[in-house]
C-alpha atoms as a PDB file:
ATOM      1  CA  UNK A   1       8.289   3.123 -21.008  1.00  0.00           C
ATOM      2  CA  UNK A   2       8.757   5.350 -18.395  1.00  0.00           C
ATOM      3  CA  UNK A   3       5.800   6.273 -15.576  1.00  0.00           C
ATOM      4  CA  UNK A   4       4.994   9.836 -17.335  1.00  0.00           C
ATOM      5  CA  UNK A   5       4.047   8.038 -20.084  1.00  0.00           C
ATOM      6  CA  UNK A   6       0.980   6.759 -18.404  1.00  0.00           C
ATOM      7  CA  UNK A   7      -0.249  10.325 -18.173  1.00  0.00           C
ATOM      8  CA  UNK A   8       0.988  12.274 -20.811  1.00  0.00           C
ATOM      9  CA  UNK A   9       3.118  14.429 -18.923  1.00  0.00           C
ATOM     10  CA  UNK A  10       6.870  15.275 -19.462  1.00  0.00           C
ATOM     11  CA  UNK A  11       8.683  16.282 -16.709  1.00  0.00           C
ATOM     12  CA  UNK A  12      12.229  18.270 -17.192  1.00  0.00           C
ATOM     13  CA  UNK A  13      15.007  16.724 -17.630  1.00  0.00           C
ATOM     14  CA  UNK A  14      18.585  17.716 -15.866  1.00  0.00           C
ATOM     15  CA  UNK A  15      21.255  17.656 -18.750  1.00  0.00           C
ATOM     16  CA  UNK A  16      23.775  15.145 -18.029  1.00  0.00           C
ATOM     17  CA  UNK A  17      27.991  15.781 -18.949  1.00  0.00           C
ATOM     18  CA  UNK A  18      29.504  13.613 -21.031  1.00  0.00           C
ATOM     19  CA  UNK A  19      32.317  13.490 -18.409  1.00  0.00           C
ATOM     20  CA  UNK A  20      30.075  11.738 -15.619  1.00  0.00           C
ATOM     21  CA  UNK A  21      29.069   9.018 -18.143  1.00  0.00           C
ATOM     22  CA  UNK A  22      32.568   8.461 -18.860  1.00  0.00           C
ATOM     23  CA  UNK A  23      33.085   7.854 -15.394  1.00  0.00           C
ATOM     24  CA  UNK A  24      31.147   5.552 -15.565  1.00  0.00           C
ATOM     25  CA  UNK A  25      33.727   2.892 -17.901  1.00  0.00           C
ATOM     26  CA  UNK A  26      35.986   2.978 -15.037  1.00  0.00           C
ATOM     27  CA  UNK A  27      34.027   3.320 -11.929  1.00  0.00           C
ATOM     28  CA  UNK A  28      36.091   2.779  -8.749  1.00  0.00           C
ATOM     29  CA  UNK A  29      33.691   2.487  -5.824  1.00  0.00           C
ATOM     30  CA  UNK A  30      36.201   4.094  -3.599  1.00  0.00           C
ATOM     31  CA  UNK A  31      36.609   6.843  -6.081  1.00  0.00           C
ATOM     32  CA  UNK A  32      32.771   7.858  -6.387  1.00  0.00           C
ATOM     33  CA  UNK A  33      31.805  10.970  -4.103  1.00  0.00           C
ATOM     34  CA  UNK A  34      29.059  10.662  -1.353  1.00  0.00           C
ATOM     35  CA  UNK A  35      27.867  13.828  -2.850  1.00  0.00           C
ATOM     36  CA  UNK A  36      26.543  12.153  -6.084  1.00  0.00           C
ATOM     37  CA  UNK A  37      25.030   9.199  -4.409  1.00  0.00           C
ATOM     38  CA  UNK A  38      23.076  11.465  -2.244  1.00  0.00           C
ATOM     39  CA  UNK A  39      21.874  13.466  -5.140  1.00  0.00           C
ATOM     40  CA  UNK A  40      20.962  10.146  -6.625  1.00  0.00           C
ATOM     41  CA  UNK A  41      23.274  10.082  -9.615  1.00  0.00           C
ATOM     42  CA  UNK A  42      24.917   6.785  -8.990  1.00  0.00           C
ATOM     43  CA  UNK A  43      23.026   4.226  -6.852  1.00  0.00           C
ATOM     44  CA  UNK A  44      24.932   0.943  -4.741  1.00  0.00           C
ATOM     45  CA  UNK A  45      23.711  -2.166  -5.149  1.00  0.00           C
ATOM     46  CA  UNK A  46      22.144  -3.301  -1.512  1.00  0.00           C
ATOM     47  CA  UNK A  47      23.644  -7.127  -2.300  1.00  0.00           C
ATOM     48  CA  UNK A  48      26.817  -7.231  -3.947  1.00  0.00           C
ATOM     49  CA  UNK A  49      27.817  -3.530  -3.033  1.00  0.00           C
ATOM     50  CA  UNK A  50      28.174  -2.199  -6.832  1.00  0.00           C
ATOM     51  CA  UNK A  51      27.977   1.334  -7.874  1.00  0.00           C
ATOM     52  CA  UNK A  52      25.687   1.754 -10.956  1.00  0.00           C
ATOM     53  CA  UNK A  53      24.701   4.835 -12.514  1.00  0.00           C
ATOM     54  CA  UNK A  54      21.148   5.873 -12.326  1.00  0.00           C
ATOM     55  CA  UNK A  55      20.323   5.884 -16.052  1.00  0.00           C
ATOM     56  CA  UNK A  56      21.557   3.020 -16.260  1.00  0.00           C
ATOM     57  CA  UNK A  57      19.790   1.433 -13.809  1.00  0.00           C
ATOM     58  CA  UNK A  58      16.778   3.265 -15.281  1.00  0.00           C
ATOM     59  CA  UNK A  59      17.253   1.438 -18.407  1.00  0.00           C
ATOM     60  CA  UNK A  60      17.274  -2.104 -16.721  1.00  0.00           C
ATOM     61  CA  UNK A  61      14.398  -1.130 -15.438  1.00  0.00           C
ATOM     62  CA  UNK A  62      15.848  -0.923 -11.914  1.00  0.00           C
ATOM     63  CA  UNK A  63      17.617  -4.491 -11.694  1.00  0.00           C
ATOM     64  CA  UNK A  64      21.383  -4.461 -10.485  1.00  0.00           C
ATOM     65  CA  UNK A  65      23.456  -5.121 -13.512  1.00  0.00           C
ATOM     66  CA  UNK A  66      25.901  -7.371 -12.158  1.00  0.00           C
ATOM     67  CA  UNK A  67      23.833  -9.319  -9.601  1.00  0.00           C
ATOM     68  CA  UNK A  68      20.293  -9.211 -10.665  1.00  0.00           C
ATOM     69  CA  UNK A  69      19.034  -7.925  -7.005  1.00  0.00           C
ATOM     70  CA  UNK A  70      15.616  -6.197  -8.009  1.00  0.00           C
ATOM     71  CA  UNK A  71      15.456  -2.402  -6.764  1.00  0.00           C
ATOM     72  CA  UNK A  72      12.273  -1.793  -5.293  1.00  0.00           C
ATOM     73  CA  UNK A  73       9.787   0.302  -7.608  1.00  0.00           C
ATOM     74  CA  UNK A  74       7.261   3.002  -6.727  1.00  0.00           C
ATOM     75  CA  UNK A  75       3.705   2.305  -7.835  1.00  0.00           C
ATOM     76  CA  UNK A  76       3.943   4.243 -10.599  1.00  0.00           C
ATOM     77  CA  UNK A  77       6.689   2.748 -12.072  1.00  0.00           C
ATOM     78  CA  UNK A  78       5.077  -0.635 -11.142  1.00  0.00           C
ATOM     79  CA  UNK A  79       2.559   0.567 -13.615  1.00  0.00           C
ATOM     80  CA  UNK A  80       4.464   1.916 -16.501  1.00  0.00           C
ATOM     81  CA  UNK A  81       6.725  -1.248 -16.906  1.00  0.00           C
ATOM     82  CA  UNK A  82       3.407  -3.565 -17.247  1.00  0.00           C
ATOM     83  CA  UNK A  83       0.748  -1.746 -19.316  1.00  0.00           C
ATOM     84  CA  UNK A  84       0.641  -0.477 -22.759  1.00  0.00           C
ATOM     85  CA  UNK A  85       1.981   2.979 -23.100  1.00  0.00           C
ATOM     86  CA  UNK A  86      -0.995   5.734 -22.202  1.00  0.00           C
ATOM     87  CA  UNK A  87      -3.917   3.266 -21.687  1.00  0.00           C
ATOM     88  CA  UNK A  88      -4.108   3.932 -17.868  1.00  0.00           C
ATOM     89  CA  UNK A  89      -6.978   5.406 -16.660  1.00  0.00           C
ATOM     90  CA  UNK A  90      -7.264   5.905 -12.797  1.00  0.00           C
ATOM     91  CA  UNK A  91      -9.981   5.016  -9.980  1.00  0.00           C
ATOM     92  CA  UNK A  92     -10.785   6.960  -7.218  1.00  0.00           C
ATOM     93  CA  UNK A  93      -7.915   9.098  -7.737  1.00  0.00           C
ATOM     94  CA  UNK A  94      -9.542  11.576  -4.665  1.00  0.00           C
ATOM     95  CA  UNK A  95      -9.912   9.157  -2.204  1.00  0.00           C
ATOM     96  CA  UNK A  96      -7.701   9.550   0.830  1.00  0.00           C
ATOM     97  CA  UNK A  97      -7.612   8.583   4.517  1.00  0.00           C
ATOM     98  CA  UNK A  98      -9.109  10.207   7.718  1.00  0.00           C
ATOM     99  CA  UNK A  99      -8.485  10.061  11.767  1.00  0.00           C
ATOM    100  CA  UNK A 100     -11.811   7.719  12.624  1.00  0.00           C
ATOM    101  CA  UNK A 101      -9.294   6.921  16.074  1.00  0.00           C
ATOM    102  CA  UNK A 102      -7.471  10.109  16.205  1.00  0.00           C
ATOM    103  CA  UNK A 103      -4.345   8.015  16.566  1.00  0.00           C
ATOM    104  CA  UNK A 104      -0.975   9.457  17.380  1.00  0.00           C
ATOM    105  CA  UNK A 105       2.182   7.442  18.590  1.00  0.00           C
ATOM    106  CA  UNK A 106       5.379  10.130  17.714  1.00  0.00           C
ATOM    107  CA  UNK A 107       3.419  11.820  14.947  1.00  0.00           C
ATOM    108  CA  UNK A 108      -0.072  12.812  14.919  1.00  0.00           C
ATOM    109  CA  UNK A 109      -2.003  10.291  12.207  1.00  0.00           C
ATOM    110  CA  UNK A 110      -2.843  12.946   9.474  1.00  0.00           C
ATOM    111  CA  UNK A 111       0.886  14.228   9.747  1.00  0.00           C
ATOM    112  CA  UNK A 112       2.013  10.625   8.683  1.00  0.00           C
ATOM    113  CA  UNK A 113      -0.234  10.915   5.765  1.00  0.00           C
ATOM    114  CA  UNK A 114       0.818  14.438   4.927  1.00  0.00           C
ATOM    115  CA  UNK A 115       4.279  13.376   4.941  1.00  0.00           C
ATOM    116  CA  UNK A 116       3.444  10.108   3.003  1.00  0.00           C
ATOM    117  CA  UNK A 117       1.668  12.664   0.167  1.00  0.00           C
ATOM    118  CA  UNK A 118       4.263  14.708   0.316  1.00  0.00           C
ATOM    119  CA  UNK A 119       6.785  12.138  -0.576  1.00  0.00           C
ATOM    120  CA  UNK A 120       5.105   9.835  -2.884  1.00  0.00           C
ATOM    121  CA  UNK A 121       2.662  12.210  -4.928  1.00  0.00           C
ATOM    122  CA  UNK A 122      -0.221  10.147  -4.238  1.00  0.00           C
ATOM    123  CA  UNK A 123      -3.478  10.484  -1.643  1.00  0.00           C
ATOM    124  CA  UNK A 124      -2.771   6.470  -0.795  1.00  0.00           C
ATOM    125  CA  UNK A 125      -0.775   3.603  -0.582  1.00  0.00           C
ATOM    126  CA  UNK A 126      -2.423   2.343  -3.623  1.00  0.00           C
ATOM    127  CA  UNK A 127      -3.422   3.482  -7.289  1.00  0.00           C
ATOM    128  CA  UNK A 128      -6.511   1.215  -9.053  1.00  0.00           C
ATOM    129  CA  UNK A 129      -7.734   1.328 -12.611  1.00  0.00           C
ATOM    130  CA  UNK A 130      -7.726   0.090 -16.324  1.00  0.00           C
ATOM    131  CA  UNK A 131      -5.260  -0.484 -18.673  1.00  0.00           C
ATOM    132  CA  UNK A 132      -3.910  -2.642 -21.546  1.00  0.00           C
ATOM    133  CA  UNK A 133      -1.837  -4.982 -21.569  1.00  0.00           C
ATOM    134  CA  UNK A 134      -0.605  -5.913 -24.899  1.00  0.00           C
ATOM    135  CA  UNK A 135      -4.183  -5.019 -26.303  1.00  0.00           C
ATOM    136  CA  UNK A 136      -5.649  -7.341 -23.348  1.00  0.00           C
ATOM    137  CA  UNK A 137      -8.118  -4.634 -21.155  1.00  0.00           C
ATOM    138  CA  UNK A 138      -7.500  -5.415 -17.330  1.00  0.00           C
ATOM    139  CA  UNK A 139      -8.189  -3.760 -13.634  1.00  0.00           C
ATOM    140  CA  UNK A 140      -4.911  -3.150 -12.046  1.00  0.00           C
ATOM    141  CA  UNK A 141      -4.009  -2.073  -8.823  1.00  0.00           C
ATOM    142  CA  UNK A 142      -0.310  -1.329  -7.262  1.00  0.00           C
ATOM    143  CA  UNK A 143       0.872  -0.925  -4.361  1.00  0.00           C
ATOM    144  CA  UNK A 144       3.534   1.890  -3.181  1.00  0.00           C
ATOM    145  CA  UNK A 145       5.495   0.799  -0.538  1.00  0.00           C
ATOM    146  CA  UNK A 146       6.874   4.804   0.052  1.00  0.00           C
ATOM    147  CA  UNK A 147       3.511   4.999   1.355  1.00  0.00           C
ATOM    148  CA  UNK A 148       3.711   4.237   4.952  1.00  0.00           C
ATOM    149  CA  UNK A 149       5.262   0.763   3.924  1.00  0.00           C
ATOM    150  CA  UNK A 150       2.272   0.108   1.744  1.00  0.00           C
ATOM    151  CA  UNK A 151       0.203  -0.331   4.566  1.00  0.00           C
ATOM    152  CA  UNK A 152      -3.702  -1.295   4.230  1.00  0.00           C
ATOM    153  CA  UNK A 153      -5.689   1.193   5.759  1.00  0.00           C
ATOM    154  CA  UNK A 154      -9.973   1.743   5.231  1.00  0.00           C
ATOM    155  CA  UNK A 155      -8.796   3.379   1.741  1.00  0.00           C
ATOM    156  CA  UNK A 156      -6.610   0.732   0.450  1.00  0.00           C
ATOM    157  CA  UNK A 157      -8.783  -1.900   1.493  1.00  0.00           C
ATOM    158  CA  UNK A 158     -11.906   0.014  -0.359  1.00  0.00           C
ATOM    159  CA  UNK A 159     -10.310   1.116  -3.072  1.00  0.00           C
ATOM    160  CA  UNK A 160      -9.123  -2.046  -4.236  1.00  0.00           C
ATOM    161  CA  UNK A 161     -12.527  -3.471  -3.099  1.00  0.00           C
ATOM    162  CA  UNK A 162     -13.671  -1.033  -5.544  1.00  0.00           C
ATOM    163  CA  UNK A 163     -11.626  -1.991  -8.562  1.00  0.00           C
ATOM    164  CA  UNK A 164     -12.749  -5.639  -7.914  1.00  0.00           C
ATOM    165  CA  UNK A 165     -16.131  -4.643  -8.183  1.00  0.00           C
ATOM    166  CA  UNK A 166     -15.827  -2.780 -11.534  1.00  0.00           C
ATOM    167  CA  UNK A 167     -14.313  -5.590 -13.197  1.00  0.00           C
ATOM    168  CA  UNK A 168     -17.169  -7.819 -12.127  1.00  0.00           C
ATOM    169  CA  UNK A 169     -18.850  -5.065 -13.617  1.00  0.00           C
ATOM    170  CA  UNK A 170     -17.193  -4.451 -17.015  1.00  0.00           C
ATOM    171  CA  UNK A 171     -15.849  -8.786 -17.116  1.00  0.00           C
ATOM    172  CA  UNK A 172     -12.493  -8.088 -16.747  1.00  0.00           C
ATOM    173  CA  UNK A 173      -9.657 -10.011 -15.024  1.00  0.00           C
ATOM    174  CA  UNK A 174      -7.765  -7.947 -12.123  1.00  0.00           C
ATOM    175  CA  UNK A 175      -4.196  -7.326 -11.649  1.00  0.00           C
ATOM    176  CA  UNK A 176      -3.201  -6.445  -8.276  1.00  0.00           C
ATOM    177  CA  UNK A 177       0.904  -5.937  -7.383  1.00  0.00           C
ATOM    178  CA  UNK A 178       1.180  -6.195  -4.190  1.00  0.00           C
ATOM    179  CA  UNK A 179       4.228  -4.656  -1.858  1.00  0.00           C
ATOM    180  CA  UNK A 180       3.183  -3.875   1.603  1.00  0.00           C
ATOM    181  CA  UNK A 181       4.107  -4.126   5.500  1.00  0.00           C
ATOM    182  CA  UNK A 182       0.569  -5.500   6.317  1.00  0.00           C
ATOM    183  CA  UNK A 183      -2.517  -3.594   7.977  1.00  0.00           C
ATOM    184  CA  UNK A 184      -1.616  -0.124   9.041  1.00  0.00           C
ATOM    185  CA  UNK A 185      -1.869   0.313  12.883  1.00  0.00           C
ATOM    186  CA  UNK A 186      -3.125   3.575  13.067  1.00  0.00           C
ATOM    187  CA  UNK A 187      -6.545   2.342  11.869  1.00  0.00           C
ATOM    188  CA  UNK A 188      -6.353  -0.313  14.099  1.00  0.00           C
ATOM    189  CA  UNK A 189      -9.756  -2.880  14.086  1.00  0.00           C
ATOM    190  CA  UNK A 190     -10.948  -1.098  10.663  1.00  0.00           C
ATOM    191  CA  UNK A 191      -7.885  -2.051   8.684  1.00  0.00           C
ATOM    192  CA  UNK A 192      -7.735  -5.588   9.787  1.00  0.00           C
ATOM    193  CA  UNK A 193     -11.361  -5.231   8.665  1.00  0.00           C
ATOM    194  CA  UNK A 194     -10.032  -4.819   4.790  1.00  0.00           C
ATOM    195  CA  UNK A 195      -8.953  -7.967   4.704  1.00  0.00           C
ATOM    196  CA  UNK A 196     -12.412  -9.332   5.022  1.00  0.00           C
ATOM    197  CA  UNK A 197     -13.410  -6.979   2.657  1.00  0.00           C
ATOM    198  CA  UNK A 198     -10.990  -7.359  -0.316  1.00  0.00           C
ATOM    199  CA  UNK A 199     -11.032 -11.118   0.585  1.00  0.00           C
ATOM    200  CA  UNK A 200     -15.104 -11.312  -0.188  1.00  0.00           C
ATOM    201  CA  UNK A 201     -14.580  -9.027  -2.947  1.00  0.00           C
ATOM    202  CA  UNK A 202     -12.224 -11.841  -4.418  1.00  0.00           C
ATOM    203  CA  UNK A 203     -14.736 -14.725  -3.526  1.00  0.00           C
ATOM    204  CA  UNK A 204     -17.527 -12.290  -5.883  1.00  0.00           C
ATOM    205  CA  UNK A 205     -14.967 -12.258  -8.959  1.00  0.00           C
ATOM    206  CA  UNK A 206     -14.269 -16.088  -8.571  1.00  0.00           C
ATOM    207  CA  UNK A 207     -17.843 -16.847  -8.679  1.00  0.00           C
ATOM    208  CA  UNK A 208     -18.428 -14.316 -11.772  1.00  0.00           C
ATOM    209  CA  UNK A 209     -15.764 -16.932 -13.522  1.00  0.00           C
ATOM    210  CA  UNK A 210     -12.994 -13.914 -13.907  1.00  0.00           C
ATOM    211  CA  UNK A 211      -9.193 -14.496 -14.000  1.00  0.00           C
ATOM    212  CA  UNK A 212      -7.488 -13.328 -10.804  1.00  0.00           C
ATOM    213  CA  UNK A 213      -3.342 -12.873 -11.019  1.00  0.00           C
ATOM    214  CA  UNK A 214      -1.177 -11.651  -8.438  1.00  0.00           C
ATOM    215  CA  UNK A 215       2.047 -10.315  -8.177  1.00  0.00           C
ATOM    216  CA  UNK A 216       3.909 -10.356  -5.138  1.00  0.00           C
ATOM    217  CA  UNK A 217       7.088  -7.781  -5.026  1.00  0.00           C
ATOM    218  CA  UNK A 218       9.369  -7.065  -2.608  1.00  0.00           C
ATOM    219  CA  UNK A 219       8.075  -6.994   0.612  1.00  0.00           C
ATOM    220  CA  UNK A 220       4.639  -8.422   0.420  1.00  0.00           C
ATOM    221  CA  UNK A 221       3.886  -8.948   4.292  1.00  0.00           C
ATOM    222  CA  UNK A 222       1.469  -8.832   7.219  1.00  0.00           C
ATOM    223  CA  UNK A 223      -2.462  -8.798   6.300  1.00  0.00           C
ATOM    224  CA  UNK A 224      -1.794  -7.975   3.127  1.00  0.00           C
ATOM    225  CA  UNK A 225      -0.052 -11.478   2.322  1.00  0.00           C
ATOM    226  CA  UNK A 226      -2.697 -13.237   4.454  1.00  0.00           C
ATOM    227  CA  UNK A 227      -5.353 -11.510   2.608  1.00  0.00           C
ATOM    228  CA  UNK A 228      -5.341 -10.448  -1.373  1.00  0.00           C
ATOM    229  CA  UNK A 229      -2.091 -11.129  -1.938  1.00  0.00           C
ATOM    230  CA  UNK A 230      -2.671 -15.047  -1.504  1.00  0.00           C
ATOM    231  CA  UNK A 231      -5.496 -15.503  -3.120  1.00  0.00           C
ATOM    232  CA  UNK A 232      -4.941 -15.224  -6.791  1.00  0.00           C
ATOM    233  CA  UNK A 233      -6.116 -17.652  -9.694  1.00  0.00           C
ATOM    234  CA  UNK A 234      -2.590 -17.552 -10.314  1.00  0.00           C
ATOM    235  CA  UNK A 235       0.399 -16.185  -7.997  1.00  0.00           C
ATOM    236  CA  UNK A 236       3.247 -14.597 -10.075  1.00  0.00           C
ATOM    237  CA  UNK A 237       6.468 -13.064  -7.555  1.00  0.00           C
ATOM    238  CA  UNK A 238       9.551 -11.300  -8.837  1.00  0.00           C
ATOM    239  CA  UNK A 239      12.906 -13.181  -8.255  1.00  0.00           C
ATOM    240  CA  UNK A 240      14.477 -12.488  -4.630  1.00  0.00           C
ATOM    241  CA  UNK A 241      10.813 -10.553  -3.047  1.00  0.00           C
ATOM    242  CA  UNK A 242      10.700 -11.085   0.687  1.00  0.00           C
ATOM    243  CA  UNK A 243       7.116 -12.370   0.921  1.00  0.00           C
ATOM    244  CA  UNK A 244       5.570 -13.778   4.212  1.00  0.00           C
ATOM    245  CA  UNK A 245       3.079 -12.789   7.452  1.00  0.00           C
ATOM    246  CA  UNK A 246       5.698 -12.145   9.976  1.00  0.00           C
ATOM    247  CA  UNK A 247       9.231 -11.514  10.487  1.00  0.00           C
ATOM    248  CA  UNK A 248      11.904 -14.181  10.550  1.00  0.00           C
ATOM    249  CA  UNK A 249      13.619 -13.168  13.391  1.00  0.00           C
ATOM    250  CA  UNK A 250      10.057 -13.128  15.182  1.00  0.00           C
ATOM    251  CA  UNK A 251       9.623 -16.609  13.499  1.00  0.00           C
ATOM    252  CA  UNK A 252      13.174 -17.593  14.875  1.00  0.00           C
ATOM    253  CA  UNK A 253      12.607 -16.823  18.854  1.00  0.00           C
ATOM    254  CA  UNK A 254       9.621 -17.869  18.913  1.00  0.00           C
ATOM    255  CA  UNK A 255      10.060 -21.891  17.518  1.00  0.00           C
ATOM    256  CA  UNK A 256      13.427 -21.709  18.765  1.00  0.00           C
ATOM    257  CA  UNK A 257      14.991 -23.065  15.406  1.00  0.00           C
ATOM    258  CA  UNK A 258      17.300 -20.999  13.033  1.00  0.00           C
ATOM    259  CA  UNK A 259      15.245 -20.504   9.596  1.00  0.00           C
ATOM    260  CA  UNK A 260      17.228 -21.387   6.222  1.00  0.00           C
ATOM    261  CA  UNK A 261      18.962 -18.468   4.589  1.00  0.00           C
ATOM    262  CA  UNK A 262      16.737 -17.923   2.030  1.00  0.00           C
ATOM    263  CA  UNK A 263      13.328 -18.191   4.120  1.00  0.00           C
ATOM    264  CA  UNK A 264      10.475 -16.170   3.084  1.00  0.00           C
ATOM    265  CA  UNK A 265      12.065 -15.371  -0.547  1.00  0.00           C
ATOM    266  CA  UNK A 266      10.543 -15.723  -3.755  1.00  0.00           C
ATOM    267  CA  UNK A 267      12.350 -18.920  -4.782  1.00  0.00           C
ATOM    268  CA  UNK A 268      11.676 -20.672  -1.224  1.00  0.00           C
ATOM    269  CA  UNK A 269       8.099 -20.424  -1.270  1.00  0.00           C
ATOM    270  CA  UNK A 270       8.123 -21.239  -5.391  1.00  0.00           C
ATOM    271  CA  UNK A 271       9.948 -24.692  -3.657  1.00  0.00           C
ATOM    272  CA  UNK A 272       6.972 -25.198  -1.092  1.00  0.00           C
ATOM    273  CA  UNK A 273       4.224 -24.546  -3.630  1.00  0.00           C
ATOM    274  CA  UNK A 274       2.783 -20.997  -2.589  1.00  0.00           C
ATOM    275  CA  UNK A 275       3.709 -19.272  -5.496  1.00  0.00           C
ATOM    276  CA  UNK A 276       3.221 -20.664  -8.776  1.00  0.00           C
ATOM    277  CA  UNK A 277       6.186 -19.336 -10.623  1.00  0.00           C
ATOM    278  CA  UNK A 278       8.982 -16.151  -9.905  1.00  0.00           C
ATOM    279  CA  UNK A 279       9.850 -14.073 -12.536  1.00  0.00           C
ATOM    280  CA  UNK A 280      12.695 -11.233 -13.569  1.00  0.00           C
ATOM    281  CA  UNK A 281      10.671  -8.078 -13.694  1.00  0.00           C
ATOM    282  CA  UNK A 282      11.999  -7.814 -17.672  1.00  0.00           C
ATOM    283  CA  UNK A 283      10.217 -10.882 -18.247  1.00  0.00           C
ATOM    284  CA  UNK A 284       7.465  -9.714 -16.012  1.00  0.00           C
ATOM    285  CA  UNK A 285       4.926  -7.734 -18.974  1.00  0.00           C
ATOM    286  CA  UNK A 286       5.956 -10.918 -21.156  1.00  0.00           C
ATOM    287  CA  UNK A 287       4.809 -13.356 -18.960  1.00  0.00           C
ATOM    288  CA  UNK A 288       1.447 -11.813 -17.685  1.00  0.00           C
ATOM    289  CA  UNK A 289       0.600 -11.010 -21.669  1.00  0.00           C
ATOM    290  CA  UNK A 290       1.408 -14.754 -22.229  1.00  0.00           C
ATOM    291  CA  UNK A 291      -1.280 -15.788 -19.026  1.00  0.00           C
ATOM    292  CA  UNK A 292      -4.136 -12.782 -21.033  1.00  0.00           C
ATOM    293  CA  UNK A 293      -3.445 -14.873 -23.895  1.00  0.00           C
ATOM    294  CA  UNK A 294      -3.919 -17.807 -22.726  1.00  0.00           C
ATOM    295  CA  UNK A 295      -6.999 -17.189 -20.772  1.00  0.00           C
ATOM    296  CA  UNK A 296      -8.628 -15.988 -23.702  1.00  0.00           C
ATOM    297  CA  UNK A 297      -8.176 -18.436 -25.472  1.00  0.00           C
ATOM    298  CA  UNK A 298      -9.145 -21.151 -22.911  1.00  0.00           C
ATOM    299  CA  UNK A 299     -12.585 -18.895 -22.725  1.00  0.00           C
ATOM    300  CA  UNK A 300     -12.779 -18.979 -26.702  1.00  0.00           C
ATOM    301  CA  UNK A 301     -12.099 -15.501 -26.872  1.00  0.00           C
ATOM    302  CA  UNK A 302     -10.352 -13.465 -29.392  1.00  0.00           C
ATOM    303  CA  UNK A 303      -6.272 -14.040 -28.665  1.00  0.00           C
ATOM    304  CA  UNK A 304      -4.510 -11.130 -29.045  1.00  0.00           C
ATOM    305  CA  UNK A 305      -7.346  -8.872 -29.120  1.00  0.00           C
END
């Protein structure tokens, strides 16, 4: 399922030649022209450097063919590839930051977030709602890392605060995937404040005896990680996420120690218990379904329904 499908809207389509997919049985990497990687027909693999074409990569559901490196994914797509085809139904869809410190490094504030809407489609950094998955009615949240690195701002922090609080409301367990670069500096003292919020927000739905999983994606870091992100019932990452508070090389000068080559990844932190299991994003829908199921059935409810 594709990300339109959550709406019910069908964009065009560019017709595609027969003669570029045929290309694509003997692709030369030296051979393919800068033109058509710009334009986004073929994309390169960022760890072992092959050239894939774009449908196919679609179709993989944007996992590297040869290596298994895991493309990044927008919200939106985060969303199509885990609920039930057109079961989505948004939260706060108009809520969207302000300038309460009429912050400006390079860029004025609001022309960061103008250029973030512009690029992503959405208000924030974050879409909330309800969906199915396989039958089983959840809140969801996902980040979008296009969004000023996924940063937490006051309307991240509340709308996922939000979400939390209608399934308290409704008794339903919350979803939240999580890719971020932590709390967003332009909202300084007010964004760190979000992580108090969605952190009590978490403490209400633990106490109302509702299932809490989280799925950490490539990059989960910053407040984010030290806030939401760590504190789910249980904590599901895709295979090879970077996920941790601070950089390594910050990390590295300040203990004086080199860090092992595959610090702060999925699988190292799976080792050193903070995750409780990584997963290939095509496994990914599987595997949450399987933990609805269960849960369900541990509360005597109806499995499957």
């Amino acid at each position: 399922m594709q990300w339109k499908d959550l709406f019910r809207v069908k964009p065009k389509y560019v017709t595609v030649s027969p003669e570029i997919i045929k290309r694509r049985e003997n692709v030369d990497k030296e051979v393919i022209d800068k033109k058509d990687l710009a334009e986004g027909l073929w994309f390169k693999c960022q760890e072992c450097g092959d050239i894939i074409y774009n449908r196919e990569l679609e179709r993989n559901l944007k996992v590297c063919l040869k290596c298994g490196y895991h493309f990044r994914l927008s919200g939106l797509e985060r969303l199509a590839i885990l609920l039930d085809q057109e079961s989505f139904l948004e939260y706060d869809a108009d809520l969207q930051s302000v300038d309460p410190l009429e912050f400006h490094d390079l860029k004025k504030y609001p022309n960061r977030i103008a250029e973030a809407q512009q690029k992503t489609g959405l208000l924030e950094a974050v879409m909330t709602g309800e969906g199915k998955i396989f039958g089983h009615d959840v809140v969801i949240a996902a980040l979008d890392f296009n969004f000023m690195a996924g940063s937490m701002g006051s309307v991240v922090g509340e709308k996922i605060a939000r979400a939390i609080e209608k399934a308290i409301e409704r008794q339903l367990p919350v979803i939240i995937c999580s890719t971020s670069g932590g709390a967003r500096m332009q909202e300084g003292m007010l964004s760190l404040m979000q992580m108090a919020k969605t952190s009590a927000a978490l403490a209400k739905l633990h106490d109302a005896g509702l299932l809490y999983i989280s799925i950490l994606t490539d990059p989960t870091t910053g407040g984010v990680t030290a806030s939401f992100a760590s504190l789910g019932d249980i904590i599901v990452a895709e295979s090879g996420a970077v996920i941790g508070f601070t950089g390594r090389r910050v990390i590295e000068q300040t203990i004086k120690q080199k860090l092992p080559s595959n610090f702060q990844t999925a699988e190292f932190l799976l080792e050193h218990g903070l995750v409780d299991m990584v997963v290939n994003r095509k496994d990914l829908k599987n595997t949450i379904g399987k933990l609805l199921e269960l849960h369900d059935a541990a509360k005597g409810g109806s499995v499957g329904a």
